[in-house]
N, C-alpha and C. Protein backbone atom coordinates (compact mmCIF):
# COMPACT_ATOMS: atom_id res chain seq x y z
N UNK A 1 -23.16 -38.25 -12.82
CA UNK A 1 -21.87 -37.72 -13.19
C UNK A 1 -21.96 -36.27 -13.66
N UNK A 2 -23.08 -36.13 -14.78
CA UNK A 2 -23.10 -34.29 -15.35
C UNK A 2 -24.08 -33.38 -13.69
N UNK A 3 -24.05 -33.90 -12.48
CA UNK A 3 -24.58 -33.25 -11.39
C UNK A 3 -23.06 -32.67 -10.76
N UNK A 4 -22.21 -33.63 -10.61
CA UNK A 4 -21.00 -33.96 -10.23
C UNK A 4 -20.22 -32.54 -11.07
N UNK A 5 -20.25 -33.25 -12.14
CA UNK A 5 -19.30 -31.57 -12.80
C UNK A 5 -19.54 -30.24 -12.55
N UNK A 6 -21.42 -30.10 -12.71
CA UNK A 6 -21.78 -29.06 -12.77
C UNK A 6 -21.44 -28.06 -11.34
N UNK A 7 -21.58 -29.31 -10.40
CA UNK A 7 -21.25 -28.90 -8.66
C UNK A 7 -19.60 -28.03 -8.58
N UNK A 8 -18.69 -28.95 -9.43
CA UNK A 8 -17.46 -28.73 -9.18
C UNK A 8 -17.21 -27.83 -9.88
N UNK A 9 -17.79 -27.17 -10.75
CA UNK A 9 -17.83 -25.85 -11.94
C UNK A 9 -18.41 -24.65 -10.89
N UNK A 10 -19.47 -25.14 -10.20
CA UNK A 10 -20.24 -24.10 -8.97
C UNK A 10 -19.18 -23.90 -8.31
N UNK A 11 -18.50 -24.59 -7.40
CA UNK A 11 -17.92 -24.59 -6.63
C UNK A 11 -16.76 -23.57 -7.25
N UNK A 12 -15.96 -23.55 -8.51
CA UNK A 12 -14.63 -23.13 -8.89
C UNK A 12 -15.12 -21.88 -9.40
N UNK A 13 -16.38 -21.56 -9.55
CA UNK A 13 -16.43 -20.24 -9.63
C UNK A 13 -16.90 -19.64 -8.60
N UNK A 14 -17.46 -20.11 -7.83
CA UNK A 14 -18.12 -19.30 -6.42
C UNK A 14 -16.30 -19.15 -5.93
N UNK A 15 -15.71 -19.75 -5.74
CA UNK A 15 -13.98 -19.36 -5.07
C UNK A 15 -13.79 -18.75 -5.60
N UNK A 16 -13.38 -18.30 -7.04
CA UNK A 16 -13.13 -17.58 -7.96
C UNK A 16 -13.75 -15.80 -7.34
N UNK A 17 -14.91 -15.74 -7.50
CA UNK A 17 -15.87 -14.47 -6.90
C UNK A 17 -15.46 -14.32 -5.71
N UNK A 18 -15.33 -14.48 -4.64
CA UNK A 18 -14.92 -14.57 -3.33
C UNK A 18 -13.53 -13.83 -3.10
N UNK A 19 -12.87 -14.77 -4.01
CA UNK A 19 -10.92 -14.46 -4.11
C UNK A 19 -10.82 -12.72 -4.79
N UNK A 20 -11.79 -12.87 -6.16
CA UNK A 20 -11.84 -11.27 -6.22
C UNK A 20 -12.61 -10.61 -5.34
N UNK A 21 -13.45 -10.40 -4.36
CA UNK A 21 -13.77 -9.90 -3.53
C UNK A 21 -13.10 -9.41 -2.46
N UNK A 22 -12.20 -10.35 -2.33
CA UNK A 22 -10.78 -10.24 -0.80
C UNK A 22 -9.75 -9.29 -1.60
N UNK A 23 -9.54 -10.15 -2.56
CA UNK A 23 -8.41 -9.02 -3.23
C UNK A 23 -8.92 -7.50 -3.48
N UNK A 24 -10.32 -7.10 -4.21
CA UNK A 24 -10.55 -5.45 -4.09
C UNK A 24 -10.72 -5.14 -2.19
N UNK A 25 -11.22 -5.68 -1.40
CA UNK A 25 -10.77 -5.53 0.09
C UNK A 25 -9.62 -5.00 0.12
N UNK A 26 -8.52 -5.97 -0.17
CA UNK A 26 -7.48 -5.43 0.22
C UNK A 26 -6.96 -4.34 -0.31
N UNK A 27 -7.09 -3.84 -1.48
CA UNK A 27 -6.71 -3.00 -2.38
C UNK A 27 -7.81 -1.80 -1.65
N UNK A 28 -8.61 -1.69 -1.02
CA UNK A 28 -9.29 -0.51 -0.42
C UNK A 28 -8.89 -0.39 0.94
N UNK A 29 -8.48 -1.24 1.12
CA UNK A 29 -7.69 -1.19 2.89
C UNK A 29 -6.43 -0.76 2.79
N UNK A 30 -5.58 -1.07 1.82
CA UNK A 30 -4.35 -0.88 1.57
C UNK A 30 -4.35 0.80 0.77
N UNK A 31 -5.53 1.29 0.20
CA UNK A 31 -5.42 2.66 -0.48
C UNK A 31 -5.50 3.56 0.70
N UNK A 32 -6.37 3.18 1.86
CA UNK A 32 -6.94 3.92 2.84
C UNK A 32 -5.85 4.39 3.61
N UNK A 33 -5.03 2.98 4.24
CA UNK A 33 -3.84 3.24 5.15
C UNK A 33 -2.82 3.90 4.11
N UNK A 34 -2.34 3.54 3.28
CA UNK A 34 -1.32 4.83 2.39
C UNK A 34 -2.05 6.56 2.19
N UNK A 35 -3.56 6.36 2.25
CA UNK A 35 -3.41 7.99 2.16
C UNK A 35 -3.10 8.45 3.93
N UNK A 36 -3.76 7.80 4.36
CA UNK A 36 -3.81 8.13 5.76
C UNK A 36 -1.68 8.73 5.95
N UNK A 37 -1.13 7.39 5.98
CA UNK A 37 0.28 8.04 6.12
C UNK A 37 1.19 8.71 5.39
N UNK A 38 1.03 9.35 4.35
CA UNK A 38 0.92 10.01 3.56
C UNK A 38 0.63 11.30 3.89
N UNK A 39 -1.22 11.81 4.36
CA UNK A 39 -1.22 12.60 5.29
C UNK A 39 -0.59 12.72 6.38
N UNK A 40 -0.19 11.97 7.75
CA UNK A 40 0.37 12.08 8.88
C UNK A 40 1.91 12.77 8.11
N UNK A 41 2.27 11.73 6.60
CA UNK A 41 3.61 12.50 6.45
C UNK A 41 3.50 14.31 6.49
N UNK A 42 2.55 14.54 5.77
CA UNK A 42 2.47 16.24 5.08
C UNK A 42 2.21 16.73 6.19
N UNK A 43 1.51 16.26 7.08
CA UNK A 43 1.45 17.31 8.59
C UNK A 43 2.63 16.58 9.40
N UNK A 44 3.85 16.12 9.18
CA UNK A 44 5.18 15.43 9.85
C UNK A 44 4.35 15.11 11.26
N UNK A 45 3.62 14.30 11.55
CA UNK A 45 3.22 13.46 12.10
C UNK A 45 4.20 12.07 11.94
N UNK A 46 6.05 12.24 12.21
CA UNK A 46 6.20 11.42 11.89
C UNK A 46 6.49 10.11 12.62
N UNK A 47 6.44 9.90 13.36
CA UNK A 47 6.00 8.96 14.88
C UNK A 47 5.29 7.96 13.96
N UNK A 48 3.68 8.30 14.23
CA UNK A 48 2.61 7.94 13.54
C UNK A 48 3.17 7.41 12.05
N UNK A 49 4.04 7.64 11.35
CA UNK A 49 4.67 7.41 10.31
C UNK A 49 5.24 5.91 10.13
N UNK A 50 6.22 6.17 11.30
CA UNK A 50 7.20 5.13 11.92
C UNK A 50 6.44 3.97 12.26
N UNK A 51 5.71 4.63 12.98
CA UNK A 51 4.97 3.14 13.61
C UNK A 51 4.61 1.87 12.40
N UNK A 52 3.76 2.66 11.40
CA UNK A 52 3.41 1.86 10.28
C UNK A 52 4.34 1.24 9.21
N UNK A 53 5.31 1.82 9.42
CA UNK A 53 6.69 1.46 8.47
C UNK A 53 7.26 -0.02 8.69
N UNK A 54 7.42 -0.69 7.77
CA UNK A 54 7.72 -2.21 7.93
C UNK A 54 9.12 -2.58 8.01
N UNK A 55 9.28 -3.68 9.30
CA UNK A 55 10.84 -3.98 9.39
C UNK A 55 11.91 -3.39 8.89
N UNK A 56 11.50 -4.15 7.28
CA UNK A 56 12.77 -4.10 6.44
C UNK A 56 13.15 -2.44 6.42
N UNK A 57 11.95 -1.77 6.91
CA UNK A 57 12.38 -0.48 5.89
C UNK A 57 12.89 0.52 7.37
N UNK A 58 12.65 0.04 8.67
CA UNK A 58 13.31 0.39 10.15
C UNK A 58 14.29 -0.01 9.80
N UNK A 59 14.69 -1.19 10.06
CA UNK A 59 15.95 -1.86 9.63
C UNK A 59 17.08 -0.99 8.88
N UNK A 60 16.72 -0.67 7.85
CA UNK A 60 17.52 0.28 6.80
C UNK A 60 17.88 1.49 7.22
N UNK A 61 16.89 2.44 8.58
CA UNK A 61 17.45 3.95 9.20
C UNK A 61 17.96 3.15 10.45
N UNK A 62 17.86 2.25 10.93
CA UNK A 62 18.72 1.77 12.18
C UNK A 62 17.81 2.43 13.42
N UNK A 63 17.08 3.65 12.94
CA UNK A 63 16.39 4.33 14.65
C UNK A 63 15.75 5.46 13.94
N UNK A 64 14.31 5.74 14.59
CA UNK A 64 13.59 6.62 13.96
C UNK A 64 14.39 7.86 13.98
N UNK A 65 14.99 8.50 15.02
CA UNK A 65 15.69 9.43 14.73
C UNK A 65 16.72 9.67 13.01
N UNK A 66 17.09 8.79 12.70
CA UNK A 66 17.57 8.22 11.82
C UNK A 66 16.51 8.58 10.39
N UNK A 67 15.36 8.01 10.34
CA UNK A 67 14.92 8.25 9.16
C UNK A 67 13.47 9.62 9.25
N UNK A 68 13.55 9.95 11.02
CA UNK A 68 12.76 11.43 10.70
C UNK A 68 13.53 12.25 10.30
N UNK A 69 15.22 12.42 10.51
CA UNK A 69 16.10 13.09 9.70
C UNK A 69 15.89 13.60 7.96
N UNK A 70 16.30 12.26 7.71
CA UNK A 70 16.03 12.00 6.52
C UNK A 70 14.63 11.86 5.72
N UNK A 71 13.78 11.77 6.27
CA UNK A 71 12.11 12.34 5.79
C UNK A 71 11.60 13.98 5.60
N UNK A 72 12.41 14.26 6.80
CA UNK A 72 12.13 16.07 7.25
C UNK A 72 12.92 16.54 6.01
N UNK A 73 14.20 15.97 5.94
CA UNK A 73 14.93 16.81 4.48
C UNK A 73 14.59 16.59 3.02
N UNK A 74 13.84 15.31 3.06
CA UNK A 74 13.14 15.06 2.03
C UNK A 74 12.19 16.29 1.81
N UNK A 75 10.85 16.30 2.51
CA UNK A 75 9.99 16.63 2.43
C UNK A 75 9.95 18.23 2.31
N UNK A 76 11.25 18.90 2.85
CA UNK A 76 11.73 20.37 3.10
C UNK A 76 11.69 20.40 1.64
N UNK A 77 12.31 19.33 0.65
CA UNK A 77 12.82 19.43 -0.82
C UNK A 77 11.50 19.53 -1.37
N UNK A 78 10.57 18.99 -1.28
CA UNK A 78 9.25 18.89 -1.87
C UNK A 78 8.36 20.08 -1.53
N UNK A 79 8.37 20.56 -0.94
CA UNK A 79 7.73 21.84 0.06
C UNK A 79 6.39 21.64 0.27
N UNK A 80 5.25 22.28 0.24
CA UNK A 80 3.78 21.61 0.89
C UNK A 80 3.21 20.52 -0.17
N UNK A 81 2.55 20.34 -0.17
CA UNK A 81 1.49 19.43 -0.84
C UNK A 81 0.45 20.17 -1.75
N UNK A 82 0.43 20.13 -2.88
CA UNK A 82 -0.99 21.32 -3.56
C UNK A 82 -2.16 20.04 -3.57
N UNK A 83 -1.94 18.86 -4.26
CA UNK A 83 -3.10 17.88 -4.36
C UNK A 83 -2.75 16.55 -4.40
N UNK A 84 -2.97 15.57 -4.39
CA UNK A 84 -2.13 14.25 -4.30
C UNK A 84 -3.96 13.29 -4.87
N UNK A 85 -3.79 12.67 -5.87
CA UNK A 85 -4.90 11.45 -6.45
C UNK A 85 -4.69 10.20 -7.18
N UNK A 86 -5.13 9.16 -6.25
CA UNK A 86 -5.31 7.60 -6.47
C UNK A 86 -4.95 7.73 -8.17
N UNK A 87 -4.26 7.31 -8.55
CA UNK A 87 -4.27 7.03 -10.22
C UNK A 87 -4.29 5.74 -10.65
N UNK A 88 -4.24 4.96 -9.44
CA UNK A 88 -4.21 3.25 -9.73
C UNK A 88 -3.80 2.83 -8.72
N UNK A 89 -4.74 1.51 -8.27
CA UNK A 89 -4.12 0.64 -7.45
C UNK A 89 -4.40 -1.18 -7.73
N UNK A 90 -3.70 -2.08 -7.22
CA UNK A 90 -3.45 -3.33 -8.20
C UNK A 90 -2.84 -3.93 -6.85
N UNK A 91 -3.20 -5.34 -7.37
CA UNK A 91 -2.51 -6.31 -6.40
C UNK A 91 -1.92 -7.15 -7.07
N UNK A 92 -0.49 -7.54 -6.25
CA UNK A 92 0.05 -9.03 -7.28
C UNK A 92 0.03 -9.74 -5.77
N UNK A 93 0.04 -11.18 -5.95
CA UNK A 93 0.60 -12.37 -5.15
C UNK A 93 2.10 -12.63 -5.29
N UNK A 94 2.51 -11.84 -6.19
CA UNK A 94 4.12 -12.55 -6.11
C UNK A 94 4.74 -10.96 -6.66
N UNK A 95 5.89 -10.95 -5.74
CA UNK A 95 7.50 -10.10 -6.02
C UNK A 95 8.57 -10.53 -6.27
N UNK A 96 9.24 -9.62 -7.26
CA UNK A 96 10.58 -10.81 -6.97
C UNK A 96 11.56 -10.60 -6.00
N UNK A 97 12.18 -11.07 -5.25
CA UNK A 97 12.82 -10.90 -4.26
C UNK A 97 12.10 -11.08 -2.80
N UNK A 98 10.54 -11.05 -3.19
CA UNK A 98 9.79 -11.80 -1.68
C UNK A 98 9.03 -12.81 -1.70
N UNK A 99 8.89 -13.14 -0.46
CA UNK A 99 7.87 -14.25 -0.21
C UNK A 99 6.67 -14.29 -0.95
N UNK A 100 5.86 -15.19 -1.61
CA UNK A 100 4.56 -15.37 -2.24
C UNK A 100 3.52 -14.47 -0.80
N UNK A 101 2.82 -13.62 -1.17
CA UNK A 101 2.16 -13.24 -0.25
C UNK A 101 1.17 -12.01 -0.75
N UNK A 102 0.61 -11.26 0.00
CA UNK A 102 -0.33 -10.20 -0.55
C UNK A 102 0.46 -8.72 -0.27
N UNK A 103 0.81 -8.27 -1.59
CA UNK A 103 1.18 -7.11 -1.79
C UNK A 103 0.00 -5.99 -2.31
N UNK A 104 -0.10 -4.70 -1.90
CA UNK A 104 -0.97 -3.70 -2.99
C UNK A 104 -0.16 -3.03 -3.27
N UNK A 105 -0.33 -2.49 -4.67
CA UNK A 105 0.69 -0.90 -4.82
C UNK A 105 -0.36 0.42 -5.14
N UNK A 106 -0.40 1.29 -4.60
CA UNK A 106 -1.21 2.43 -5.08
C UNK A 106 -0.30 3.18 -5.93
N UNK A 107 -0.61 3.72 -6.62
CA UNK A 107 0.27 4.87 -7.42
C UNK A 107 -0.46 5.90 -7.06
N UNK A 108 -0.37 7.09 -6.78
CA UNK A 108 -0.64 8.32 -6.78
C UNK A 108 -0.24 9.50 -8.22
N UNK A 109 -0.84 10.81 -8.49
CA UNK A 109 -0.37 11.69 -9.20
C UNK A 109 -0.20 12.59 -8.23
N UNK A 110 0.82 13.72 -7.39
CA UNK A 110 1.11 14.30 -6.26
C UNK A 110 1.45 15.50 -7.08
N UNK A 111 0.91 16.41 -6.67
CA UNK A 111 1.79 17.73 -6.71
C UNK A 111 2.27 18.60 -5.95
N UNK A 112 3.45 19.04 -5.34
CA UNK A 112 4.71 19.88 -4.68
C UNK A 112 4.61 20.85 -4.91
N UNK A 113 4.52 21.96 -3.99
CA UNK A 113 5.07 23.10 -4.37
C UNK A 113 6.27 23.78 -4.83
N UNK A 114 7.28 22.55 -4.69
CA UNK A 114 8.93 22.50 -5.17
C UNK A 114 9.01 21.65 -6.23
N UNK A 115 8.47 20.47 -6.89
CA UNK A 115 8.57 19.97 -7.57
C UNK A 115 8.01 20.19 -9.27
């Protein structure tokens, strides 16, 4: 019986190590692709932009024409880029308003030449 526990104690922490392992994965996969488009944004690479942009958030300009509009006038407001750095990034399993699933958020500190 104390072989039995000790197994099932092995077992719930070896998952345990693993699960944080996938999760910093994702949180370095997920930092990589946000700087990446991020950059494509600052050189308006915005195609390359689009492509990566999720449903909901196509959905909302109706047609890339639509939200390279509205990116280009953004970004006119912000003017170049001086430095942009990771200040945190974090994962939750749950949002409110979405499905249980794997979210990352990076935060950045960015600095504008307009801002």
């Amino acid at each position: 019986m104390k072989k039995i526990i000790i197994l099932i104690t092995a077992l719930l922490y070896y998952s345990i190590i693993l699960s944080q392992q996938y999760t910093d994965q994702y949180i370095k996969d997920a930092t990589v692709v946000s700087m990446k488009w991020l950059n494509d944004l600052n050189y308006k690479q915005y195609d390359k932009c689009w492509t990566l942009n999720s449903e909901e958030a196509k959905e909302i300009y109706s047609s890339f024409d639509n939200w390279k509009l509205f990116i280009n006038n953004l970004m006119s407001e912000f003017g170049y880029l001086k430095s942009r750095k990771v200040t945190n990034a974090f994962f939750l399993s749950q949002i409110e308003g979405k499905e249980d699933g794997f979210y990352v958020f990076v935060e950045y500190d960015c600095d504008y030449e307009l801002t």
